[in-house]
PDB file of N, CA and C in Angstrom:
ATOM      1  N   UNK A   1    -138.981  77.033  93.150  1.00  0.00           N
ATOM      2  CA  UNK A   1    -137.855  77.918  93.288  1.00  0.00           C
ATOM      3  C   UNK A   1    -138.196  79.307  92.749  1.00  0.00           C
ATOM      4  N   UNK A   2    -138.691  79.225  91.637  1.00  0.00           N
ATOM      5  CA  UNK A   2    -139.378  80.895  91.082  1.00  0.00           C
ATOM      6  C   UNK A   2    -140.249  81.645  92.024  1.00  0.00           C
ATOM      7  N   UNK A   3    -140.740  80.875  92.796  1.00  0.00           N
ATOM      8  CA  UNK A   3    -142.171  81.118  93.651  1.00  0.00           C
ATOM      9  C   UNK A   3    -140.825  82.104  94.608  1.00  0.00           C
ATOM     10  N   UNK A   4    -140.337  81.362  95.344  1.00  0.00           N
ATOM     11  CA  UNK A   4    -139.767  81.735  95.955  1.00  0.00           C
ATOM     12  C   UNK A   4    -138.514  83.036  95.854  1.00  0.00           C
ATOM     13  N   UNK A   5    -137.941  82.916  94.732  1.00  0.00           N
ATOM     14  CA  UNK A   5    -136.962  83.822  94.295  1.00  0.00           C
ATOM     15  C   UNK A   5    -138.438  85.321  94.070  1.00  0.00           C
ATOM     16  N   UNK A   6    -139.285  85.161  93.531  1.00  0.00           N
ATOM     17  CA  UNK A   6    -140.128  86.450  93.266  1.00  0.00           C
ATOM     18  C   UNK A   6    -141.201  86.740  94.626  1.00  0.00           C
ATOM     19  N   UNK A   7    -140.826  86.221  95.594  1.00  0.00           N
ATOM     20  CA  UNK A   7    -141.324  86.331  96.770  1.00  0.00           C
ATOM     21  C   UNK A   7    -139.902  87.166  98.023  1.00  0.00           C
ATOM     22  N   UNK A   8    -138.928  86.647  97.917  1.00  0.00           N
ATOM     23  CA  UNK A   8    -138.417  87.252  98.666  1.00  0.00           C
ATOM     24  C   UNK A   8    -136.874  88.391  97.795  1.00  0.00           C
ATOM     25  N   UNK A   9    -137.537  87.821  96.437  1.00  0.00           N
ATOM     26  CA  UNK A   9    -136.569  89.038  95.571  1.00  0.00           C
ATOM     27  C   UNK A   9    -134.835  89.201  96.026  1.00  0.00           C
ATOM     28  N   UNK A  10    -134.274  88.516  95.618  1.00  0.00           N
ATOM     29  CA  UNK A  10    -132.883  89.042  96.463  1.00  0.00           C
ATOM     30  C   UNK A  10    -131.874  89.239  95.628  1.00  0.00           C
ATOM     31  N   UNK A  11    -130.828  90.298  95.908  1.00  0.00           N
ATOM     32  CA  UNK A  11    -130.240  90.505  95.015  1.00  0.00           C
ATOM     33  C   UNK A  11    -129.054  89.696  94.834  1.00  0.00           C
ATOM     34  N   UNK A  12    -128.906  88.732  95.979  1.00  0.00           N
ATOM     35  CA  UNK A  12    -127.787  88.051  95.692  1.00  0.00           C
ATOM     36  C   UNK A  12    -128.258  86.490  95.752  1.00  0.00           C
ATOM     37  N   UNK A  13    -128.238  85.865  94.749  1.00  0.00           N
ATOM     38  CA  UNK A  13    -128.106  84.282  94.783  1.00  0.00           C
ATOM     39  C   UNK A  13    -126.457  83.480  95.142  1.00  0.00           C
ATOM     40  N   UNK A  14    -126.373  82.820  96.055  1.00  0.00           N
ATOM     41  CA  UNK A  14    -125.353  81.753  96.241  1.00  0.00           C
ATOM     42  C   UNK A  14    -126.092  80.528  96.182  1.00  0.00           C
ATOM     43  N   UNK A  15    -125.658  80.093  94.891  1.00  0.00           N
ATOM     44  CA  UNK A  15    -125.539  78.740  94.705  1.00  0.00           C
ATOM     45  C   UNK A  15    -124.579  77.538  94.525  1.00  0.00           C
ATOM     46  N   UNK A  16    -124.782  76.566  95.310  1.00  0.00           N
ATOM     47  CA  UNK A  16    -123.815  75.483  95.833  1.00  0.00           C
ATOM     48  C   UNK A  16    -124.068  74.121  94.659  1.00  0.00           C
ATOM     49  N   UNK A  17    -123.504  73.639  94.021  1.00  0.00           N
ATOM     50  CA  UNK A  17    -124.002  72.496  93.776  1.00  0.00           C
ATOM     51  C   UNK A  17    -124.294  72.611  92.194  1.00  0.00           C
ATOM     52  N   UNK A  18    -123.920  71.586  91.170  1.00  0.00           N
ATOM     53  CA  UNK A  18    -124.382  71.401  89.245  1.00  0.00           C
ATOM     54  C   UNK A  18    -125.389  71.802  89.667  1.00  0.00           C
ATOM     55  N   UNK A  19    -126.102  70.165  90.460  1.00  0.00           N
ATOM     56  CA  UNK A  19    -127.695  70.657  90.061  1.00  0.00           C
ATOM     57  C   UNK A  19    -128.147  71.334  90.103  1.00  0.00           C
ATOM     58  N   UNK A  20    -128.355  71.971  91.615  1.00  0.00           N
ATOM     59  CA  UNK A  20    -129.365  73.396  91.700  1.00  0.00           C
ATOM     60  C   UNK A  20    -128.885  74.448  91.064  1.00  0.00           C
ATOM     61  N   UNK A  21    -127.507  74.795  90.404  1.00  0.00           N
ATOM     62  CA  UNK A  21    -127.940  75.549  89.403  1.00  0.00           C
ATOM     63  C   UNK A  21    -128.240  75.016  88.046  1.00  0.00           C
ATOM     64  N   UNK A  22    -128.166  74.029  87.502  1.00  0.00           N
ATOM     65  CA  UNK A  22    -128.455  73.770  86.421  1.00  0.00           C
ATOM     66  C   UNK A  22    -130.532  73.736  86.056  1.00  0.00           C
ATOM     67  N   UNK A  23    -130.911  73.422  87.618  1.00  0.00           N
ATOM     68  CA  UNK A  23    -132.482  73.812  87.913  1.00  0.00           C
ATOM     69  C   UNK A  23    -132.455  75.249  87.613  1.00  0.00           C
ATOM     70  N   UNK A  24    -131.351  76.112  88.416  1.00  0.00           N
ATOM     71  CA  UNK A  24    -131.756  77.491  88.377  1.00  0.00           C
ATOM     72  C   UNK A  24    -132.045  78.330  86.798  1.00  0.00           C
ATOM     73  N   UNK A  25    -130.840  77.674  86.158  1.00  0.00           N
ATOM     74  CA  UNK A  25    -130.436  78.078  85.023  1.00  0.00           C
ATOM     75  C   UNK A  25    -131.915  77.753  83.683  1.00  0.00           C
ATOM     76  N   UNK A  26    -132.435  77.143  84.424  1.00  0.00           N
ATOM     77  CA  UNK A  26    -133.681  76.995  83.559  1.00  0.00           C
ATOM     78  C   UNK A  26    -135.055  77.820  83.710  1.00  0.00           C
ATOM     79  N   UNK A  27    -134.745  78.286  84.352  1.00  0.00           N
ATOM     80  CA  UNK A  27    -135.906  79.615  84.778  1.00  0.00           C
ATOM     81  C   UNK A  27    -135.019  81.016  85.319  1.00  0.00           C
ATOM     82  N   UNK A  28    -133.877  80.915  84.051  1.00  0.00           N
ATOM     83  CA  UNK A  28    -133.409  82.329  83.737  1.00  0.00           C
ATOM     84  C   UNK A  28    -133.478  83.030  83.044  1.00  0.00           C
ATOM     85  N   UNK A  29    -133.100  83.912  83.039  1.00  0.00           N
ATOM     86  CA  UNK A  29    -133.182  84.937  81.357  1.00  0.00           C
ATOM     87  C   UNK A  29    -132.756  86.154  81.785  1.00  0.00           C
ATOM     88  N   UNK A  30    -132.078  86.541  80.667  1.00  0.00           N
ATOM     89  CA  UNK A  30    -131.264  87.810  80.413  1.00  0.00           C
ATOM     90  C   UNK A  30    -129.980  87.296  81.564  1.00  0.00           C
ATOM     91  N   UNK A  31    -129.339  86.266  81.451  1.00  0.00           N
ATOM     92  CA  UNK A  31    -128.060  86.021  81.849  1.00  0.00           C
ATOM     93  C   UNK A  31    -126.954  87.186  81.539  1.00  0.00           C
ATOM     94  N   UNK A  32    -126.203  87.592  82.036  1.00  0.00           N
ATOM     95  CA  UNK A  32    -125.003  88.175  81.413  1.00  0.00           C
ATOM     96  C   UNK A  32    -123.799  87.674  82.321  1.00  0.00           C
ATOM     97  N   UNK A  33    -122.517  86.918  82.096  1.00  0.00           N
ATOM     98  CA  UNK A  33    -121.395  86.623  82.782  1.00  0.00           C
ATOM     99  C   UNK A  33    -120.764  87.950  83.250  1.00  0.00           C
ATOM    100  N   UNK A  34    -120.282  88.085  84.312  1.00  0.00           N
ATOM    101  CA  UNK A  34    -119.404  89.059  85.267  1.00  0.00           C
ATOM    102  C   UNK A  34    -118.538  88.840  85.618  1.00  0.00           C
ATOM    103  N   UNK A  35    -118.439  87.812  86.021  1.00  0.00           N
ATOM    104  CA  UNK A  35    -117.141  87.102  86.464  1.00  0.00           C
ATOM    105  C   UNK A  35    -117.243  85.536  86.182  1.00  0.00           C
ATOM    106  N   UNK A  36    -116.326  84.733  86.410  1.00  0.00           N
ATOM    107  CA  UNK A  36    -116.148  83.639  85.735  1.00  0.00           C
ATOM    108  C   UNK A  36    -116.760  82.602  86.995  1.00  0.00           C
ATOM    109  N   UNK A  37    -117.279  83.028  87.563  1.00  0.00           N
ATOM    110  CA  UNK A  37    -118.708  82.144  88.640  1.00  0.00           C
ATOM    111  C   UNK A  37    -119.563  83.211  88.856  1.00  0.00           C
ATOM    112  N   UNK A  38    -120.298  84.239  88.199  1.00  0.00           N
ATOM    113  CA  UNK A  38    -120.813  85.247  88.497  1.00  0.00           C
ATOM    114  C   UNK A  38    -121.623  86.063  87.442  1.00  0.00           C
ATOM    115  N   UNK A  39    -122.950  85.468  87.520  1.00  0.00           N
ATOM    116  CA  UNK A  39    -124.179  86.203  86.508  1.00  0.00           C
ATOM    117  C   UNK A  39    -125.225  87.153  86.937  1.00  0.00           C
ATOM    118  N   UNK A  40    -125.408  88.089  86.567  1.00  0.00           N
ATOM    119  CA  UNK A  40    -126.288  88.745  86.438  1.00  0.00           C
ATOM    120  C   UNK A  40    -127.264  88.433  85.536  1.00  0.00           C
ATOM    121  N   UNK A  41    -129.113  88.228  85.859  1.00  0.00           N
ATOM    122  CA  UNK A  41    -129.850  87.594  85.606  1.00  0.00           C
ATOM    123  C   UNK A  41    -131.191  87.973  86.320  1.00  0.00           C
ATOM    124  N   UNK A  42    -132.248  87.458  85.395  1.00  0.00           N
ATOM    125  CA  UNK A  42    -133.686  88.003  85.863  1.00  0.00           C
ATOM    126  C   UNK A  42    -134.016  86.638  86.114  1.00  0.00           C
ATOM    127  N   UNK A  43    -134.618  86.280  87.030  1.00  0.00           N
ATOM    128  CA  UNK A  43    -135.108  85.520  87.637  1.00  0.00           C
ATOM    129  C   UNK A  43    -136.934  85.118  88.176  1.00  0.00           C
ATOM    130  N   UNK A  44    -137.794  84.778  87.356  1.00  0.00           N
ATOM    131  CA  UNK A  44    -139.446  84.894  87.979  1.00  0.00           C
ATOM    132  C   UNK A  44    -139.407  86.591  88.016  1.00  0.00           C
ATOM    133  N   UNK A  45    -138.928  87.288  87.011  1.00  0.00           N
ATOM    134  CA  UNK A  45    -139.219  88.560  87.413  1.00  0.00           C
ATOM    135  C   UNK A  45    -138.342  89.641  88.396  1.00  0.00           C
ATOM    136  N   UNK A  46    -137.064  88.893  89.243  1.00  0.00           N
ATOM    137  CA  UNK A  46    -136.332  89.806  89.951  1.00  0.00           C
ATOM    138  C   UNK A  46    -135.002  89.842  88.953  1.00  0.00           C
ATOM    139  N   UNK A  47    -134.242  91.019  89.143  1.00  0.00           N
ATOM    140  CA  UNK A  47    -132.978  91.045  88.271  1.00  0.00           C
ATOM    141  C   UNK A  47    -132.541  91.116  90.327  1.00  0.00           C
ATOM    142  N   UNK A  48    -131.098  89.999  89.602  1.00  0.00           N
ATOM    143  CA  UNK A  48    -130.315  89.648  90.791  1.00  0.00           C
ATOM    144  C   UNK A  48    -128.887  89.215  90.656  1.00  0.00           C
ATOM    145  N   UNK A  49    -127.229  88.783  91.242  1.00  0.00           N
ATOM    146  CA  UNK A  49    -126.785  88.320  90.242  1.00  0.00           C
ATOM    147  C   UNK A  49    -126.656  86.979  91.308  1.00  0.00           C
ATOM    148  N   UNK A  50    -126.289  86.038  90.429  1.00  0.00           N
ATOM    149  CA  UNK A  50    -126.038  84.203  90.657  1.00  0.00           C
ATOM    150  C   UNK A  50    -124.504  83.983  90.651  1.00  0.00           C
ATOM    151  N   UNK A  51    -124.294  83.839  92.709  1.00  0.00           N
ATOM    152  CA  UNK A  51    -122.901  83.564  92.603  1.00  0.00           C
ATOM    153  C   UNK A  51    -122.951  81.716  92.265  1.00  0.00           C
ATOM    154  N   UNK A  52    -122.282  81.032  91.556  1.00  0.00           N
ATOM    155  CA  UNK A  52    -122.515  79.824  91.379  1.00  0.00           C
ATOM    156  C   UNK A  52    -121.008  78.798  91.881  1.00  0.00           C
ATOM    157  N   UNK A  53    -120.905  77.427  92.820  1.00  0.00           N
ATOM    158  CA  UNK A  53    -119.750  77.186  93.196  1.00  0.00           C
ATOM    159  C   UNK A  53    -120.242  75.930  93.094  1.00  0.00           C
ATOM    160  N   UNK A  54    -119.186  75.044  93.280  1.00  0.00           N
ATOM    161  CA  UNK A  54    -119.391  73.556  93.574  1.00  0.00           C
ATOM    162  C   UNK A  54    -119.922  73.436  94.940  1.00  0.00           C
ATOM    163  N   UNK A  55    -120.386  72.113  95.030  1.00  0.00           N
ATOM    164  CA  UNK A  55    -121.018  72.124  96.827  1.00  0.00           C
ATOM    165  C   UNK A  55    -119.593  72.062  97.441  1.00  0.00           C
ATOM    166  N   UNK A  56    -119.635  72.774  99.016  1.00  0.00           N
ATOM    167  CA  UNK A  56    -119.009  72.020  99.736  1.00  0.00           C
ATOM    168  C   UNK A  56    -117.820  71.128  99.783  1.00  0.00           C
ATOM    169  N   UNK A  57    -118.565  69.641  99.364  1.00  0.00           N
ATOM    170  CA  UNK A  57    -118.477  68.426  99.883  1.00  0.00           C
ATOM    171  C   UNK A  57    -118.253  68.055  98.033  1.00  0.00           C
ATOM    172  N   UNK A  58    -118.067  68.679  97.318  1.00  0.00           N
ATOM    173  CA  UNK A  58    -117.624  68.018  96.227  1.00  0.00           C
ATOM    174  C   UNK A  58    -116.469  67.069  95.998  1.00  0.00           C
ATOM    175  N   UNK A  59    -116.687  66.129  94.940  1.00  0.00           N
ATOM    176  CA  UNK A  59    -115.909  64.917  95.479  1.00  0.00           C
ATOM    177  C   UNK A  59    -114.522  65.045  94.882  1.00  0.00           C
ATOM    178  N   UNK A  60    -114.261  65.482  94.088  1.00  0.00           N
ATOM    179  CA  UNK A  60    -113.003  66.317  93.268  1.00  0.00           C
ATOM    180  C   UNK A  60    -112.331  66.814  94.205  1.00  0.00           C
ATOM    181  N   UNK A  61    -110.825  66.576  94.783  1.00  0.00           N
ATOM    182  CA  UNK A  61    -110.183  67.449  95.766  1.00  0.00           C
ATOM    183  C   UNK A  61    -109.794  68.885  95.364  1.00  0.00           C
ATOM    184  N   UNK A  62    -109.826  69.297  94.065  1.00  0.00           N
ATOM    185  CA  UNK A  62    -109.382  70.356  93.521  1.00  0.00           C
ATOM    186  C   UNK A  62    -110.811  71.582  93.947  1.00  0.00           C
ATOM    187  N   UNK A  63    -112.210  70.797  93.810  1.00  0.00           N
ATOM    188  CA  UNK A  63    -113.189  72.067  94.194  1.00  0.00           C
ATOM    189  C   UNK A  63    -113.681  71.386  95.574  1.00  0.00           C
ATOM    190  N   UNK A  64    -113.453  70.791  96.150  1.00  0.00           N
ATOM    191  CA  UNK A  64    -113.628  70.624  97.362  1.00  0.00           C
ATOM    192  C   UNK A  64    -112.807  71.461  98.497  1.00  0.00           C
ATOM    193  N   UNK A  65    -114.243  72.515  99.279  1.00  0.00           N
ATOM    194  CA  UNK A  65    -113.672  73.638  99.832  1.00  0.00           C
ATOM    195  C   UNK A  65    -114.430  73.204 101.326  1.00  0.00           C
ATOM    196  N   UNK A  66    -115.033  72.676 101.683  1.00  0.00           N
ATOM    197  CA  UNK A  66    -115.851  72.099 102.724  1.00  0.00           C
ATOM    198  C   UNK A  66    -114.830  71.765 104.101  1.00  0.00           C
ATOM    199  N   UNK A  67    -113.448  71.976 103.624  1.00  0.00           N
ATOM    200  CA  UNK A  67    -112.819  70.948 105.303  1.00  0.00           C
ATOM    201  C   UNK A  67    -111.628  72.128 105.158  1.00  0.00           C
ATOM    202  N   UNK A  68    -111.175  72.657 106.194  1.00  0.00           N
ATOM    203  CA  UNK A  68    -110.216  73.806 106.507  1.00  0.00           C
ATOM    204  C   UNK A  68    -108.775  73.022 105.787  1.00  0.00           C
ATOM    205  N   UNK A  69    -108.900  72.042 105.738  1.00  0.00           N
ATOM    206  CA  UNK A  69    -107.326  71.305 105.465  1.00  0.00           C
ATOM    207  C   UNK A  69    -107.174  71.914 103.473  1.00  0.00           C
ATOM    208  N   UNK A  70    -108.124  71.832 103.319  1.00  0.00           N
ATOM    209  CA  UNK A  70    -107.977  72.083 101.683  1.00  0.00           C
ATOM    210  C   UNK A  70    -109.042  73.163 101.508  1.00  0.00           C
ATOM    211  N   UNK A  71    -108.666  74.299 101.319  1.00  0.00           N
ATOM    212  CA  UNK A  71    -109.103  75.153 100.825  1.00  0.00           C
ATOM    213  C   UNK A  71    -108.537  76.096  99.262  1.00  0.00           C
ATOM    214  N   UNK A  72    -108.243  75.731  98.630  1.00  0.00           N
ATOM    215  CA  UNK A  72    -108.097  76.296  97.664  1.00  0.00           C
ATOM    216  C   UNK A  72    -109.091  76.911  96.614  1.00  0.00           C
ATOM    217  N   UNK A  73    -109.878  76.145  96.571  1.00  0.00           N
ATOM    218  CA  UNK A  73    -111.556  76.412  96.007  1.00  0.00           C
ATOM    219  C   UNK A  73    -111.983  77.897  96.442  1.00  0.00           C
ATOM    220  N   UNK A  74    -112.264  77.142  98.144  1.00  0.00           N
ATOM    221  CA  UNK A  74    -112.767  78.640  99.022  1.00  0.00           C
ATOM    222  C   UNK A  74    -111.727  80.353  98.607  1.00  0.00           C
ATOM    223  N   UNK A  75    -110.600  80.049  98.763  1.00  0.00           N
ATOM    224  CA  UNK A  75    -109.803  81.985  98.586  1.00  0.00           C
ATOM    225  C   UNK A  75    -109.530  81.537  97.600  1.00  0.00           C
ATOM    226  N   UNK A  76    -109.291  80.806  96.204  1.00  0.00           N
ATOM    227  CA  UNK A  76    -109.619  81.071  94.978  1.00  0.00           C
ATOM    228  C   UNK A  76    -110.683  81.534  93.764  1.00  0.00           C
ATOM    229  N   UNK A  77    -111.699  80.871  94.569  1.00  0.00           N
ATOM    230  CA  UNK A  77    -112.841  81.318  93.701  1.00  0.00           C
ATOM    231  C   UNK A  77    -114.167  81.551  94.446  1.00  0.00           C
ATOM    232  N   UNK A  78    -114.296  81.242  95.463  1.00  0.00           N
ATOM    233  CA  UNK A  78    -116.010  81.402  96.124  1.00  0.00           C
ATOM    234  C   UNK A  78    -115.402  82.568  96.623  1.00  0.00           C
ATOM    235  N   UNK A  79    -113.879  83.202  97.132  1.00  0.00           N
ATOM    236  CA  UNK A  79    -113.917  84.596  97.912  1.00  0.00           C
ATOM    237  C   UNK A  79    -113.761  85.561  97.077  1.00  0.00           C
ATOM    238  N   UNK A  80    -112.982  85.436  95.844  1.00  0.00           N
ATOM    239  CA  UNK A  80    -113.183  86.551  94.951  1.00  0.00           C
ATOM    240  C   UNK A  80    -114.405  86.709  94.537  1.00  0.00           C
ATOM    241  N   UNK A  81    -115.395  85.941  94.257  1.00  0.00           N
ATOM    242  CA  UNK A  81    -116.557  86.271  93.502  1.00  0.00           C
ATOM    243  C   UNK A  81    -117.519  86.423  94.273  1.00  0.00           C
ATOM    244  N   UNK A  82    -117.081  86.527  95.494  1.00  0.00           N
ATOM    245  CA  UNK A  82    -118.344  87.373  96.527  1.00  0.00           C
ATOM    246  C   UNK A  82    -117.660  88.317  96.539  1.00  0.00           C
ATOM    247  N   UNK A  83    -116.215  88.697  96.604  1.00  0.00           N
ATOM    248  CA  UNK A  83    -115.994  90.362  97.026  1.00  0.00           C
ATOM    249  C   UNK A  83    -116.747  90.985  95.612  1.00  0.00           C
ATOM    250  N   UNK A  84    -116.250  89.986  94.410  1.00  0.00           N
ATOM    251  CA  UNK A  84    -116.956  90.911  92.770  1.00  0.00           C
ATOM    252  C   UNK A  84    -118.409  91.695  93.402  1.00  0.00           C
ATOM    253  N   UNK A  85    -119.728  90.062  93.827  1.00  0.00           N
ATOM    254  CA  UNK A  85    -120.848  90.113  94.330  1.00  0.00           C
ATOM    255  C   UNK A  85    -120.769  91.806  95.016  1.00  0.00           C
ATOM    256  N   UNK A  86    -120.133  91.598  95.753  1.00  0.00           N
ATOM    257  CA  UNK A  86    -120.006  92.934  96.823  1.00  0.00           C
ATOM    258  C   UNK A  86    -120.124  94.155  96.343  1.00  0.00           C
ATOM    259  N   UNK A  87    -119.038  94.445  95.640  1.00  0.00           N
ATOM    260  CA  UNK A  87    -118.631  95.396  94.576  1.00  0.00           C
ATOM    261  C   UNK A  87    -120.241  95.967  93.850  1.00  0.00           C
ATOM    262  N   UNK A  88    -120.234  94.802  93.174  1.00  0.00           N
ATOM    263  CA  UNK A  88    -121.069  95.498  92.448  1.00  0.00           C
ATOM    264  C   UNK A  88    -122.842  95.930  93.068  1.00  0.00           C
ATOM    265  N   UNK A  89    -122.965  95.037  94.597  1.00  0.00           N
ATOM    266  CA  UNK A  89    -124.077  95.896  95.085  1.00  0.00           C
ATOM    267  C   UNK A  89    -123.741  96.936  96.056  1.00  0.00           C
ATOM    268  N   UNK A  90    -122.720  97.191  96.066  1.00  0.00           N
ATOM    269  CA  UNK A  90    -122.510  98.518  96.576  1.00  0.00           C
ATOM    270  C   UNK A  90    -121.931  99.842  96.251  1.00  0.00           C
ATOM    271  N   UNK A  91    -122.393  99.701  94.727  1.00  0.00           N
ATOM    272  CA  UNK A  91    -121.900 100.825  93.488  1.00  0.00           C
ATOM    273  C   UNK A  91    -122.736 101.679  94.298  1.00  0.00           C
ATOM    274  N   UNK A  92    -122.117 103.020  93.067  1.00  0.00           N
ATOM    275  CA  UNK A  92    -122.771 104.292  93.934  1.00  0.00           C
ATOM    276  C   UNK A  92    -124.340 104.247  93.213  1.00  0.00           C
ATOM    277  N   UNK A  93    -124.608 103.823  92.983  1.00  0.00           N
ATOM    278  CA  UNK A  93    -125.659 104.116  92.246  1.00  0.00           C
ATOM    279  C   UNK A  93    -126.699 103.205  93.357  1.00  0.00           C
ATOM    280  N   UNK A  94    -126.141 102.013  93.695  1.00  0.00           N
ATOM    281  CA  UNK A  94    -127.182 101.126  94.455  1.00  0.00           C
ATOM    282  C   UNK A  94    -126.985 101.820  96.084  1.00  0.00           C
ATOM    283  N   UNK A  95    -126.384 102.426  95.881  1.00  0.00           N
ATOM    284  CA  UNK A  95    -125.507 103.031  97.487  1.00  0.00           C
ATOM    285  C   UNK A  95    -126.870 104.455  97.865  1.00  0.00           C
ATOM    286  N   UNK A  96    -127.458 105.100  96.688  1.00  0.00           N
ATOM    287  CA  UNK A  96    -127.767 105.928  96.570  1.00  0.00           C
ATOM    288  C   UNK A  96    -129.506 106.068  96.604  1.00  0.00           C
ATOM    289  N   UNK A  97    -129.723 104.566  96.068  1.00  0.00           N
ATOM    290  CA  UNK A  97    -131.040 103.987  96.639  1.00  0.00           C
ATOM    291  C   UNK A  97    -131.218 104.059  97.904  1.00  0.00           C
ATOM    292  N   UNK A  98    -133.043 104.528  98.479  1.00  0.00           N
ATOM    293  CA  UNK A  98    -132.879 104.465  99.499  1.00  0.00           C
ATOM    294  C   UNK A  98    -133.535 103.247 100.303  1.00  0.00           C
ATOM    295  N   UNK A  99    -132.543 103.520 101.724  1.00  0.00           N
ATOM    296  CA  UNK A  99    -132.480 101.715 102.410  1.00  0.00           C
ATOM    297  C   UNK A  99    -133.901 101.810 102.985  1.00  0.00           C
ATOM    298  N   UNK A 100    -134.150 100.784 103.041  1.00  0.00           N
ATOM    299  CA  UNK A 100    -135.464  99.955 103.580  1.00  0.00           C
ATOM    300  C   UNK A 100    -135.210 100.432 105.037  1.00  0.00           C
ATOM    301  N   UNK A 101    -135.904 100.709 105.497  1.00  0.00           N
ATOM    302  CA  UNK A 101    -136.483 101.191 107.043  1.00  0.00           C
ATOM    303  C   UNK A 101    -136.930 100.242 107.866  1.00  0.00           C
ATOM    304  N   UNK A 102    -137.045 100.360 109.201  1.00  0.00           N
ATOM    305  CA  UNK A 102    -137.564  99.375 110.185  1.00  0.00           C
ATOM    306  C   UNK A 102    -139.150  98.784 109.345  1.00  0.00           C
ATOM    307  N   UNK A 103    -139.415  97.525 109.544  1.00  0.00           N
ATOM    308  CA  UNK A 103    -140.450  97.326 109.751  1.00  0.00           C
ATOM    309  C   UNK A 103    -141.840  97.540 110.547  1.00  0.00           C
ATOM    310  N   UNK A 104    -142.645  98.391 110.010  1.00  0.00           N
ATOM    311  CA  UNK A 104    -143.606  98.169 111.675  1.00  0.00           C
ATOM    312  C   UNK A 104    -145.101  97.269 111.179  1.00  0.00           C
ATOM    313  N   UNK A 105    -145.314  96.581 112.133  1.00  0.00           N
ATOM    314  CA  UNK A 105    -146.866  96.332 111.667  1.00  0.00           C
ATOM    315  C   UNK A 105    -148.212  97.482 112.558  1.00  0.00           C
ATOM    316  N   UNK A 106    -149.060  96.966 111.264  1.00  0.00           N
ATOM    317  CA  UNK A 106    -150.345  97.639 112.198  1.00  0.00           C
ATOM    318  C   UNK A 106    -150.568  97.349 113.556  1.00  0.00           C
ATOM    319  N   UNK A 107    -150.995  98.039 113.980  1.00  0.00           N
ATOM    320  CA  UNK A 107    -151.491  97.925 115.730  1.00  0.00           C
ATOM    321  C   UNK A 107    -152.339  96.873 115.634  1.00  0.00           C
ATOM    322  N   UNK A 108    -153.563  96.525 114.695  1.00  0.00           N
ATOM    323  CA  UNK A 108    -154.360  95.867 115.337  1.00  0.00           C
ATOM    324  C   UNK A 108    -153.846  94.465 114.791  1.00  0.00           C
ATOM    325  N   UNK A 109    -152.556  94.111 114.403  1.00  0.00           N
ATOM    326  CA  UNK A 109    -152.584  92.675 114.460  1.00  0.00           C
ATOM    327  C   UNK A 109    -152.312  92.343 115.805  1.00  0.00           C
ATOM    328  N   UNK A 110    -152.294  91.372 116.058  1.00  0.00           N
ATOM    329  CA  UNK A 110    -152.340  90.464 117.038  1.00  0.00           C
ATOM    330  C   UNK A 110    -151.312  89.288 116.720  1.00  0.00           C
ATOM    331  N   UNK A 111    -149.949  89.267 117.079  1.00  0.00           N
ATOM    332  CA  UNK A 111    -149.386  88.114 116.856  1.00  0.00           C
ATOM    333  C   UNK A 111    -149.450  86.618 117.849  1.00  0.00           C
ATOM    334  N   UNK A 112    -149.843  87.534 118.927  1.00  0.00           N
ATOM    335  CA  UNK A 112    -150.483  86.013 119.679  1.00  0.00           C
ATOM    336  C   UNK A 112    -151.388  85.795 119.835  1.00  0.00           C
ATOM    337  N   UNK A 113    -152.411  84.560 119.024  1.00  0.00           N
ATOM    338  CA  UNK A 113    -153.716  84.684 119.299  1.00  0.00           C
ATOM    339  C   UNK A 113    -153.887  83.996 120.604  1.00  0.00           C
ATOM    340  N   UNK A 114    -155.017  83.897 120.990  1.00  0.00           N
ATOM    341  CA  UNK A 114    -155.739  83.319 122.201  1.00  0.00           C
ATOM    342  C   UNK A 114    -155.728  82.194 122.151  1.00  0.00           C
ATOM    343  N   UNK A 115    -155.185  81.515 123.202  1.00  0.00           N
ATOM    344  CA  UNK A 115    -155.257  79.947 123.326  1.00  0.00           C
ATOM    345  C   UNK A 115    -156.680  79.329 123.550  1.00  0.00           C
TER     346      UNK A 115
END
């Protein structure tokens, strides 16, 4: 998971599920709470923040947000703490960074090799 978080660097983690964050939470550091499902945190080296929710399919009807019939979970707490998420990567300050540009590759790759 580190491999990966310092490979594609992202500034937003959604995580579903105890376990995988309780995995995550072990190759964190410099945690700080933001909101009450919502950390800011360095990660293998990226600072990012960790939206954190129950899965889905949790078996508790109270955080079980997975089936349109019961949603309370979902516009109680996974939608406020992505608009927070939101908010805060689109301060002026991150607004003011500049955006990543098209990709181009070199000419001489070759993405289809020869059969």
């Amino acid at each position: 998971m580190a491999a990966t978080i310092a490979i594609l660097q992202p500034t937003l983690c959604i995580v579903q599920g105890v376990e995988v964050y309780k995995s995550l939470t072990a190759i964190m550091s410099d945690g700080r709470q933001i909101a009450p499902h919502l950390v800011q945190a360095r990660i293998a080296g990226v600072n990012t923040l960790v939206a954190a929710f129950n899965h889905p399919s949790a078996t508790r009807l109270a955080d079980h947000w997975g089936r349109l019939t019961s949603v309370p979970y979902l516009f109680g707490t996974v939608a406020p703490t992505l608009r927070a998420a939101h908010q805060l990567m689109t301060a002026p300050d991150v607004q003011d960074s500049k955006p990543v540009g098209p990709q181009r590759r070199p000419k001489d790759v070759n993405l289809h090799p020869p059969r």
